[in-house]
PDB file of N, CA and C in Angstrom:
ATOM      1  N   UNK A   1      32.695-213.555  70.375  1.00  0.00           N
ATOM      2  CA  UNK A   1      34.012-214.135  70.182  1.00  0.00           C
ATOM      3  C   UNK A   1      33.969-215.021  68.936  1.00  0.00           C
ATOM      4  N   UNK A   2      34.946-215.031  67.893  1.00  0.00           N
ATOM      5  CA  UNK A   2      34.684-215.770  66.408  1.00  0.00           C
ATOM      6  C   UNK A   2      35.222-216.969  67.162  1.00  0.00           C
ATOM      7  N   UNK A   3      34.535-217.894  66.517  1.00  0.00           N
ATOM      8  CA  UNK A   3      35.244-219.307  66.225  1.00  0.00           C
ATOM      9  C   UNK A   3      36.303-219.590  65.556  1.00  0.00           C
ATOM     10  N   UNK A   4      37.241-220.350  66.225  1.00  0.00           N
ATOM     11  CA  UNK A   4      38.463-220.708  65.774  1.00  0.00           C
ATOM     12  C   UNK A   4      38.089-222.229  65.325  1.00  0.00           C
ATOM     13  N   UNK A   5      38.448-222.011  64.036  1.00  0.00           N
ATOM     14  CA  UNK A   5      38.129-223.916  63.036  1.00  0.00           C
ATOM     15  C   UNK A   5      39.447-224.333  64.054  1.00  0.00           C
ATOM     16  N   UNK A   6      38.870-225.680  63.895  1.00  0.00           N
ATOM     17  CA  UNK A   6      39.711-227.315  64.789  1.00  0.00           C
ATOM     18  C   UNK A   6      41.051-227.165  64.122  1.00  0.00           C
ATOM     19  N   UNK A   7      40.594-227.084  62.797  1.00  0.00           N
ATOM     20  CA  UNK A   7      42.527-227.214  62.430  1.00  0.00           C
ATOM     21  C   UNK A   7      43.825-226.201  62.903  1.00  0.00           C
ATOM     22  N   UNK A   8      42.762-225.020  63.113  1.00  0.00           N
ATOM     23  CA  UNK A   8      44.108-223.916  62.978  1.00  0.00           C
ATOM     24  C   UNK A   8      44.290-224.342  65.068  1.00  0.00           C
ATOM     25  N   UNK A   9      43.313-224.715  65.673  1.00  0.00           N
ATOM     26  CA  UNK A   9      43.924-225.098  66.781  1.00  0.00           C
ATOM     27  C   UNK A   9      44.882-226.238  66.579  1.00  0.00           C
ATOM     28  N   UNK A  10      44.543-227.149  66.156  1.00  0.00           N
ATOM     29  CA  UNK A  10      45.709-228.490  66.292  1.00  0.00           C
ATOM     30  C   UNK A  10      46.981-227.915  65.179  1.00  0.00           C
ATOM     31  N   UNK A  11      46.871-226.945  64.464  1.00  0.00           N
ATOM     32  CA  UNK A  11      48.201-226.286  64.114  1.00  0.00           C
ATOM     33  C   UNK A  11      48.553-225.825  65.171  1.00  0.00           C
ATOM     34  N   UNK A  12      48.384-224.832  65.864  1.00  0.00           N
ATOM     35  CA  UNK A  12      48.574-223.789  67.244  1.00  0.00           C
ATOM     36  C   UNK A  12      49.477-224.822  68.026  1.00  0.00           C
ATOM     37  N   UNK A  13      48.429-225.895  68.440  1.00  0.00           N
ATOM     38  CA  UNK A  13      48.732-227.086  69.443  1.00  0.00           C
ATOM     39  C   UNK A  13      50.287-227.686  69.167  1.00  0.00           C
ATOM     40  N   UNK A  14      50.677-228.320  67.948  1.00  0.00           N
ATOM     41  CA  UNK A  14      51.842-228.659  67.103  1.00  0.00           C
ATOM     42  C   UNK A  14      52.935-227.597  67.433  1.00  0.00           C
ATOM     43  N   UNK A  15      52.714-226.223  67.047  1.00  0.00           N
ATOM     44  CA  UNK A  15      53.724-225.649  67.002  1.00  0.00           C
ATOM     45  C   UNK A  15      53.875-225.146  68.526  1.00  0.00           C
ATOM     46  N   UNK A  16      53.226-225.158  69.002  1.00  0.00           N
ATOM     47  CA  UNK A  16      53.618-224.654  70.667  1.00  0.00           C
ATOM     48  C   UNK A  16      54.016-226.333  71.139  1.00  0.00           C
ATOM     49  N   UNK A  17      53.711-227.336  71.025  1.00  0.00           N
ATOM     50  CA  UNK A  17      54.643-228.349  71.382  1.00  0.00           C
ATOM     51  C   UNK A  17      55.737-228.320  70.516  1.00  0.00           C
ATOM     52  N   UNK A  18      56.075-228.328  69.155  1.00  0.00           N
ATOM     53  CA  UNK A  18      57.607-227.706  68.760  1.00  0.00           C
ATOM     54  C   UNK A  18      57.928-227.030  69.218  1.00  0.00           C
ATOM     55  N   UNK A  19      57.298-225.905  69.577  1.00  0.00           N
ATOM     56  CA  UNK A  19      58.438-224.815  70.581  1.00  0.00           C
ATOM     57  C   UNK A  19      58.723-225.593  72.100  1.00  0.00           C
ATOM     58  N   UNK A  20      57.316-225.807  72.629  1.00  0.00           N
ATOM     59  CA  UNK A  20      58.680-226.598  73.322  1.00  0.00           C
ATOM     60  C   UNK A  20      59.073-227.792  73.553  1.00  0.00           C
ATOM     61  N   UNK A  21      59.447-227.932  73.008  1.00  0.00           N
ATOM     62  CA  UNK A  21      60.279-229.869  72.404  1.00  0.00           C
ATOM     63  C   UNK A  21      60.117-231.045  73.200  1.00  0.00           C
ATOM     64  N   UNK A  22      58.493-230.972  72.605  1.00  0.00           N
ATOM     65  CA  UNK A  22      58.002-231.918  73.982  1.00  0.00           C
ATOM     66  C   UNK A  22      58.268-233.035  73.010  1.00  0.00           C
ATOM     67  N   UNK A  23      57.755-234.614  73.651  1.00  0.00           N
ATOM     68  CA  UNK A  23      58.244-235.776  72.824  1.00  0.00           C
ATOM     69  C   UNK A  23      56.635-235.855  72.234  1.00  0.00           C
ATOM     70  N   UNK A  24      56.690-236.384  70.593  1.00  0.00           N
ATOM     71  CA  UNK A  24      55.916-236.780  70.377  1.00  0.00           C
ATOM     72  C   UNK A  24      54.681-237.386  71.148  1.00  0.00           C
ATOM     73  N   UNK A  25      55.202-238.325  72.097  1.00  0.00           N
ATOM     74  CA  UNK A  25      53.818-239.520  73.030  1.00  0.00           C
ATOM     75  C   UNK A  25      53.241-237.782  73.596  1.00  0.00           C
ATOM     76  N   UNK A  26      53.708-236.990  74.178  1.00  0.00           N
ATOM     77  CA  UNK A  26      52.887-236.104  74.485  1.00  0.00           C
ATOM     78  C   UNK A  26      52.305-235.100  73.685  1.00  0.00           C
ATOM     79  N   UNK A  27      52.635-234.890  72.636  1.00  0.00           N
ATOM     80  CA  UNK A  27      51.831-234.406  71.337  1.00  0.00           C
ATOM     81  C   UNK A  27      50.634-235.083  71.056  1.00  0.00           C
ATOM     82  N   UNK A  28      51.077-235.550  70.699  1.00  0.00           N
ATOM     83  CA  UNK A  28      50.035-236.993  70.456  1.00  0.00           C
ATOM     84  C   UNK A  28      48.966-237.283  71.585  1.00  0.00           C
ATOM     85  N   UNK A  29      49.091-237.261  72.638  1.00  0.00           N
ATOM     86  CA  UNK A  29      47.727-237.658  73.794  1.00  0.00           C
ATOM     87  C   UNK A  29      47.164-236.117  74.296  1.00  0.00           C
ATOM     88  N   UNK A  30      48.251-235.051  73.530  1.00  0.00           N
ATOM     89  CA  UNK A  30      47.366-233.507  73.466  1.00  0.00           C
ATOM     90  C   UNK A  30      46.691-233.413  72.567  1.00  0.00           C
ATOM     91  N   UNK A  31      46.951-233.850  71.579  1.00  0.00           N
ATOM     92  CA  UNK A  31      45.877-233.626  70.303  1.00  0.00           C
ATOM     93  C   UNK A  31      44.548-234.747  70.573  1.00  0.00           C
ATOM     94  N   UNK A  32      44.868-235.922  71.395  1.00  0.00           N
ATOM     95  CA  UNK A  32      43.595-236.983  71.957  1.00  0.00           C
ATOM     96  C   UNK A  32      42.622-235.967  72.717  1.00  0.00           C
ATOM     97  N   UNK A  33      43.575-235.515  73.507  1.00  0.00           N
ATOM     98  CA  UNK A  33      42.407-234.452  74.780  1.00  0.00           C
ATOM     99  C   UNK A  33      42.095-233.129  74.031  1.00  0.00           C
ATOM    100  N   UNK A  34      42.436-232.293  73.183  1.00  0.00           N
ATOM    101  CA  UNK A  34      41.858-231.753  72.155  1.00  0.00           C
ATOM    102  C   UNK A  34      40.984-232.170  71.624  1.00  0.00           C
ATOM    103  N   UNK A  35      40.852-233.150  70.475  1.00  0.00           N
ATOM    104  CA  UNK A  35      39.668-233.820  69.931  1.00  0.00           C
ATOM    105  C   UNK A  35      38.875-234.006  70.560  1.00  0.00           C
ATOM    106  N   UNK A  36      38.730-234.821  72.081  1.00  0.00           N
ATOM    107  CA  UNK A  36      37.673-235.269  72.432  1.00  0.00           C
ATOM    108  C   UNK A  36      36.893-233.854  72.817  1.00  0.00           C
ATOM    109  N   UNK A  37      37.434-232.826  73.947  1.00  0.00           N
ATOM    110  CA  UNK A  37      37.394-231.424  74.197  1.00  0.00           C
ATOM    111  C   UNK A  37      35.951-230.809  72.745  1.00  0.00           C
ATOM    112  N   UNK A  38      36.929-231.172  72.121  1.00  0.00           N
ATOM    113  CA  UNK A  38      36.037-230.496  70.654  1.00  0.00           C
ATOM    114  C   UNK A  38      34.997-231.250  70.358  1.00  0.00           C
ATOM    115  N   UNK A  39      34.882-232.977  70.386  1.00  0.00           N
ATOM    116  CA  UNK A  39      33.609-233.847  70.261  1.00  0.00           C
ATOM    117  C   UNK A  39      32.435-233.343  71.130  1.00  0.00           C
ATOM    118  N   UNK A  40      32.972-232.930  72.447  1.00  0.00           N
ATOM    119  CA  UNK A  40      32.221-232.887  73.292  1.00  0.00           C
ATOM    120  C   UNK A  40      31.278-231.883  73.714  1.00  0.00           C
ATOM    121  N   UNK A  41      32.139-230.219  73.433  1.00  0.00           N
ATOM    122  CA  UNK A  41      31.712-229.117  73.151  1.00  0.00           C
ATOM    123  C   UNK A  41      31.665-228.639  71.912  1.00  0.00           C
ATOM    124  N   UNK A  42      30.231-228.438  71.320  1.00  0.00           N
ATOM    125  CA  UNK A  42      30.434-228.105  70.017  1.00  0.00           C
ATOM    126  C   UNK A  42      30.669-226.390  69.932  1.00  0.00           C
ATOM    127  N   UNK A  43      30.256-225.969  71.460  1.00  0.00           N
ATOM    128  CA  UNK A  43      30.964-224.065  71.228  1.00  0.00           C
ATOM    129  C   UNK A  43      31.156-224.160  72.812  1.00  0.00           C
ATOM    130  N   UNK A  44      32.544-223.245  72.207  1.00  0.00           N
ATOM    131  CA  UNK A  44      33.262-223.126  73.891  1.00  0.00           C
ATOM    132  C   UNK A  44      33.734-221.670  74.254  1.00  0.00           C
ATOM    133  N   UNK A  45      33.977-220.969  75.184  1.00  0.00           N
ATOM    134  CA  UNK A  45      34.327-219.973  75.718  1.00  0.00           C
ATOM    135  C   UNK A  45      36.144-219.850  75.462  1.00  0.00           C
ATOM    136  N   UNK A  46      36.485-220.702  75.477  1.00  0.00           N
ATOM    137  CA  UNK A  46      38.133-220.733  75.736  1.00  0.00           C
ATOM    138  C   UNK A  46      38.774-220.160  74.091  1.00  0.00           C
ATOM    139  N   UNK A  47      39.932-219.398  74.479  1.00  0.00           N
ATOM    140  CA  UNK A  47      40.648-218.815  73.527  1.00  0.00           C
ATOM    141  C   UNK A  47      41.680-219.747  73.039  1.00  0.00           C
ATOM    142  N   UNK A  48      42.042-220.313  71.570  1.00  0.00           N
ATOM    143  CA  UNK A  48      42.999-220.833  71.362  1.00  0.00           C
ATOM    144  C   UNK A  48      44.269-221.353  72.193  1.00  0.00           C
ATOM    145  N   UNK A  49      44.662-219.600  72.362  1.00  0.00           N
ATOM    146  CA  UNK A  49      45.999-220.341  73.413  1.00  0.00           C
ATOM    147  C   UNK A  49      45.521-220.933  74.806  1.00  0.00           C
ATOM    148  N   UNK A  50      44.385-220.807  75.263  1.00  0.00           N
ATOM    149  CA  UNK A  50      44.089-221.316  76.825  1.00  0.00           C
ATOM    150  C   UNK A  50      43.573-223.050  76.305  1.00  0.00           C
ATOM    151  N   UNK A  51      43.050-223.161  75.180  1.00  0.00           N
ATOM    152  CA  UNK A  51      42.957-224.489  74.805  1.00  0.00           C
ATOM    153  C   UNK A  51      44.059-225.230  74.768  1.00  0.00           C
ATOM    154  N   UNK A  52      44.776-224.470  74.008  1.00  0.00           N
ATOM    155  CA  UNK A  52      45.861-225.236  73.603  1.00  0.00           C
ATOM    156  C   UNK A  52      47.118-225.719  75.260  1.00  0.00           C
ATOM    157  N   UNK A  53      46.717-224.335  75.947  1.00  0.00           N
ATOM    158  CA  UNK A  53      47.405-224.419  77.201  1.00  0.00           C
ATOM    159  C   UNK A  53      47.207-225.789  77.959  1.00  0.00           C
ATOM    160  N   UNK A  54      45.979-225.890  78.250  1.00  0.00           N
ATOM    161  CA  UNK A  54      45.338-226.629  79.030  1.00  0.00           C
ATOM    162  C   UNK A  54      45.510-228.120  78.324  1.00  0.00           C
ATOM    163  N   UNK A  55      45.432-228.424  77.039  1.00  0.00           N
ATOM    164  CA  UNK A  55      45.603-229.883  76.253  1.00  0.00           C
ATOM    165  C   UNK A  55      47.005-230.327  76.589  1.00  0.00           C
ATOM    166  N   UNK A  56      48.171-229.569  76.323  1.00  0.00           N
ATOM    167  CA  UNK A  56      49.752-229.471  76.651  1.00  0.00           C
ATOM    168  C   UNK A  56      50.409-229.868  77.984  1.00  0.00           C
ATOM    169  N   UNK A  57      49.566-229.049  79.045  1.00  0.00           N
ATOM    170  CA  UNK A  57      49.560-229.595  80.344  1.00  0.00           C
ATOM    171  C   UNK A  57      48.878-230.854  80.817  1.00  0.00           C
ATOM    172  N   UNK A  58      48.168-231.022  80.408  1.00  0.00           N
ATOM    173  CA  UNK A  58      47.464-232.150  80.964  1.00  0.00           C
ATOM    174  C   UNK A  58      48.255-233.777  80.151  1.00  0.00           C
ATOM    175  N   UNK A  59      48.599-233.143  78.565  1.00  0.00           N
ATOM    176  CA  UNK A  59      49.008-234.071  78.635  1.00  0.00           C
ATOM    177  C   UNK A  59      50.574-234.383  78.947  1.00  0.00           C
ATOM    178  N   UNK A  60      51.525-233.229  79.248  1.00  0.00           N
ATOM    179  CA  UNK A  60      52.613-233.585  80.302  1.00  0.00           C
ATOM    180  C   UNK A  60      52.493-234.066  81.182  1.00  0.00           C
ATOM    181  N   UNK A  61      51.420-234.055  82.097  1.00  0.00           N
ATOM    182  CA  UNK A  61      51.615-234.476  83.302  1.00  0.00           C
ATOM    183  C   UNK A  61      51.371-236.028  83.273  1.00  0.00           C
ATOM    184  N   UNK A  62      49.768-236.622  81.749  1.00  0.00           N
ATOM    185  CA  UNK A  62      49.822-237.316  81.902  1.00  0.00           C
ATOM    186  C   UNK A  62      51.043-238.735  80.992  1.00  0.00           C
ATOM    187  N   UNK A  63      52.125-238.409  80.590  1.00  0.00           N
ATOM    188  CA  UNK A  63      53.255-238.783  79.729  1.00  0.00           C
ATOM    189  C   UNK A  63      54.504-238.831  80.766  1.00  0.00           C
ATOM    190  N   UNK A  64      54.639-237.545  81.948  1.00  0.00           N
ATOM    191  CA  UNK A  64      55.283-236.798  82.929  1.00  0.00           C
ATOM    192  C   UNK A  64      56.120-237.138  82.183  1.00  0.00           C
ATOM    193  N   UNK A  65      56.309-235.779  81.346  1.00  0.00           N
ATOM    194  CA  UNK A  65      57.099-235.349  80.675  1.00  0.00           C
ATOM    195  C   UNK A  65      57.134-233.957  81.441  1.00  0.00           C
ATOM    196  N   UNK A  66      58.536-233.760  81.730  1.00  0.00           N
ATOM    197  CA  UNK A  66      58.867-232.331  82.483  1.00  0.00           C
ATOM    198  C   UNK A  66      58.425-230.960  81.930  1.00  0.00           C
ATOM    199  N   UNK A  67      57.709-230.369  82.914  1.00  0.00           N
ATOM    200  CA  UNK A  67      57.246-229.336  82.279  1.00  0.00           C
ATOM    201  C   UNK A  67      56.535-228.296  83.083  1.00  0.00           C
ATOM    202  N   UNK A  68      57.057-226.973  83.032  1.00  0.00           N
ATOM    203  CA  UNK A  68      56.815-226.589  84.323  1.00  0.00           C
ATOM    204  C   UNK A  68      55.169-225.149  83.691  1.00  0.00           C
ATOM    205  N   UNK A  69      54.478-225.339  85.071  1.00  0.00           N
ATOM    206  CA  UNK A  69      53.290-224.138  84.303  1.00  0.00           C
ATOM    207  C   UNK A  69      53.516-222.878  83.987  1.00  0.00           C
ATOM    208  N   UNK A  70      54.458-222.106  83.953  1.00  0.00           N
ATOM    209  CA  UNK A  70      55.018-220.666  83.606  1.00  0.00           C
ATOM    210  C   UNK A  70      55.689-221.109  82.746  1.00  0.00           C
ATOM    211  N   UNK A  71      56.510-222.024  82.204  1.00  0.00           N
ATOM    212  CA  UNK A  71      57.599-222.160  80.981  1.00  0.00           C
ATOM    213  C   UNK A  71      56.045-222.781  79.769  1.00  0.00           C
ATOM    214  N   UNK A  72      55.282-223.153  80.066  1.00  0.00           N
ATOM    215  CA  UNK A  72      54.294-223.780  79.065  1.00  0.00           C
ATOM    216  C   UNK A  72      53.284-222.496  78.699  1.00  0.00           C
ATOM    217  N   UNK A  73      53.283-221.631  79.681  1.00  0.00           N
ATOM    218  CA  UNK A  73      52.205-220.505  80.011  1.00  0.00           C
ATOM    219  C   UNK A  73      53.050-219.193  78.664  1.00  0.00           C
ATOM    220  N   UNK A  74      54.234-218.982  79.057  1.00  0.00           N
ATOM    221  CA  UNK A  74      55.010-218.065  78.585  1.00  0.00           C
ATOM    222  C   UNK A  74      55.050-218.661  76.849  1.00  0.00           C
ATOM    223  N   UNK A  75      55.997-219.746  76.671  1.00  0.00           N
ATOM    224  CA  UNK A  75      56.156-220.299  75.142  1.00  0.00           C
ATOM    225  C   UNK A  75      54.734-220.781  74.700  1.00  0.00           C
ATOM    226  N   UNK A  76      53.401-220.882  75.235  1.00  0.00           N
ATOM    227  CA  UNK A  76      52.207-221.325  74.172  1.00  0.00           C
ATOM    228  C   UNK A  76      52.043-219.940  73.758  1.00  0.00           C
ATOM    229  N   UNK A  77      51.694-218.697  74.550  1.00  0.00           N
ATOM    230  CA  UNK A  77      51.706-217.641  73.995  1.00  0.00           C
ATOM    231  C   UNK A  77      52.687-217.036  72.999  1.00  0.00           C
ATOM    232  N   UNK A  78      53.807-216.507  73.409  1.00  0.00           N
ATOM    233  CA  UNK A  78      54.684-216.713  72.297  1.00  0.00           C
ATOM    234  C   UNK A  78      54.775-217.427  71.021  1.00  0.00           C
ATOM    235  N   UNK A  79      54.479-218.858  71.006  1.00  0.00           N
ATOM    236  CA  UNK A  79      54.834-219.351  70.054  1.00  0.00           C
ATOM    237  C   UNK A  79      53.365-219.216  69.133  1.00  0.00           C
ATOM    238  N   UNK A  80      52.491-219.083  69.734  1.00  0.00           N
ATOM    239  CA  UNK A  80      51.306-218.986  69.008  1.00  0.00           C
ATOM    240  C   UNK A  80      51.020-217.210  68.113  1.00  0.00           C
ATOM    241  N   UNK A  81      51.501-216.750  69.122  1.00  0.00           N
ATOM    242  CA  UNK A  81      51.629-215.163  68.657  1.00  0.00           C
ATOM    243  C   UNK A  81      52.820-214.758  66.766  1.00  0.00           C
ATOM    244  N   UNK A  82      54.043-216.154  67.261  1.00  0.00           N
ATOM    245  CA  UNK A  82      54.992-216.110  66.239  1.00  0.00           C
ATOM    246  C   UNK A  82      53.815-216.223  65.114  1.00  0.00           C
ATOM    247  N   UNK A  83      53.380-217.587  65.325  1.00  0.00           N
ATOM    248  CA  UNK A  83      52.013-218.119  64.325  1.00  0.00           C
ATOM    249  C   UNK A  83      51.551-217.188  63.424  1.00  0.00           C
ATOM    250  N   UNK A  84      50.554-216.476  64.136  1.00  0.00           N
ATOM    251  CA  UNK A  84      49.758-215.388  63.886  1.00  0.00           C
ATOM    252  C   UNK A  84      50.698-214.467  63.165  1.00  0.00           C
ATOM    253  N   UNK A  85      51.645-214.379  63.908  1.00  0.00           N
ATOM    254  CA  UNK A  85      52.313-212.760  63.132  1.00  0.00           C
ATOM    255  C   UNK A  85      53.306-213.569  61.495  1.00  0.00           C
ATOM    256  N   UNK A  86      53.357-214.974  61.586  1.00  0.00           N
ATOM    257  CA  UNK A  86      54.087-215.397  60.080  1.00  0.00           C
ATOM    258  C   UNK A  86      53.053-215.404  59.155  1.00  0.00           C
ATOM    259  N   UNK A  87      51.727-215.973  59.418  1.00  0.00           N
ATOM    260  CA  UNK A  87      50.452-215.891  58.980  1.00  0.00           C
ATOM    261  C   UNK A  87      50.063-214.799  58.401  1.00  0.00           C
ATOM    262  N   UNK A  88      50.196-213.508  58.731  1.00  0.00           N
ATOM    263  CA  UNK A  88      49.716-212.300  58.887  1.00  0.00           C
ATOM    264  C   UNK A  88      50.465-211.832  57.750  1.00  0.00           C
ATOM    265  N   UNK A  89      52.078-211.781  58.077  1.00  0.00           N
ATOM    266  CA  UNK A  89      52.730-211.620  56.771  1.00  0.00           C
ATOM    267  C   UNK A  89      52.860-211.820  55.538  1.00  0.00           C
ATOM    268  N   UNK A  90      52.754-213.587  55.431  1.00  0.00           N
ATOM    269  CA  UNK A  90      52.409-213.871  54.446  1.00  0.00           C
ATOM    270  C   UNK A  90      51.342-213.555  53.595  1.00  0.00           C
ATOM    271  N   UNK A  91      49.959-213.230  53.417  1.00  0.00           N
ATOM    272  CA  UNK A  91      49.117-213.150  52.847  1.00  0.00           C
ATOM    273  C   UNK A  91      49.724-211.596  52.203  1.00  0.00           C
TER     274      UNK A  91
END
């Protein structure tokens, strides 16, 4: 499985919280539990979007900011897929 560099996750992370219009304070304490995630494991099994899944949720719940696990499950994929496929084009 290739390694995904830190940045293009905390891009991923950003735009799947723009998609879904979470408030900043929970952006922000997803990208905390990201970083540390990444301090801690220097190689991990998890795929971008399940990272990014798992940072998003955890930090809704801990902000409780509304947010349900199939509406976060459905738009991280999606919005990460948009990613990839604007990415793709461009070059």
């Amino acid at each position: 499985m290739p390694v995904v560099p830190y940045s293009e996750t905390c891009t991923a992370l950003k735009t799947a919280a723009d998609f879904l219009r979470l408030p900043w304070s929970t952006v922000a304490t997803a990208l905390v539990f990201l970083h540390r995630f990444q301090l801690k494991q220097e190689s991990h099994q998890l795929q971008p979007n399940e990272l990014v899944s798992v940072c998003l949720f955890l930090a809704a719940k801990v902000e409780e900011a509304g947010l349900s696990t199939q509406q976060l499950i459905n738009d991280v994929s999606r919005s990460i897929q948009d990613a990839v496929l604007e990415v793709g084009t461009s070059t």
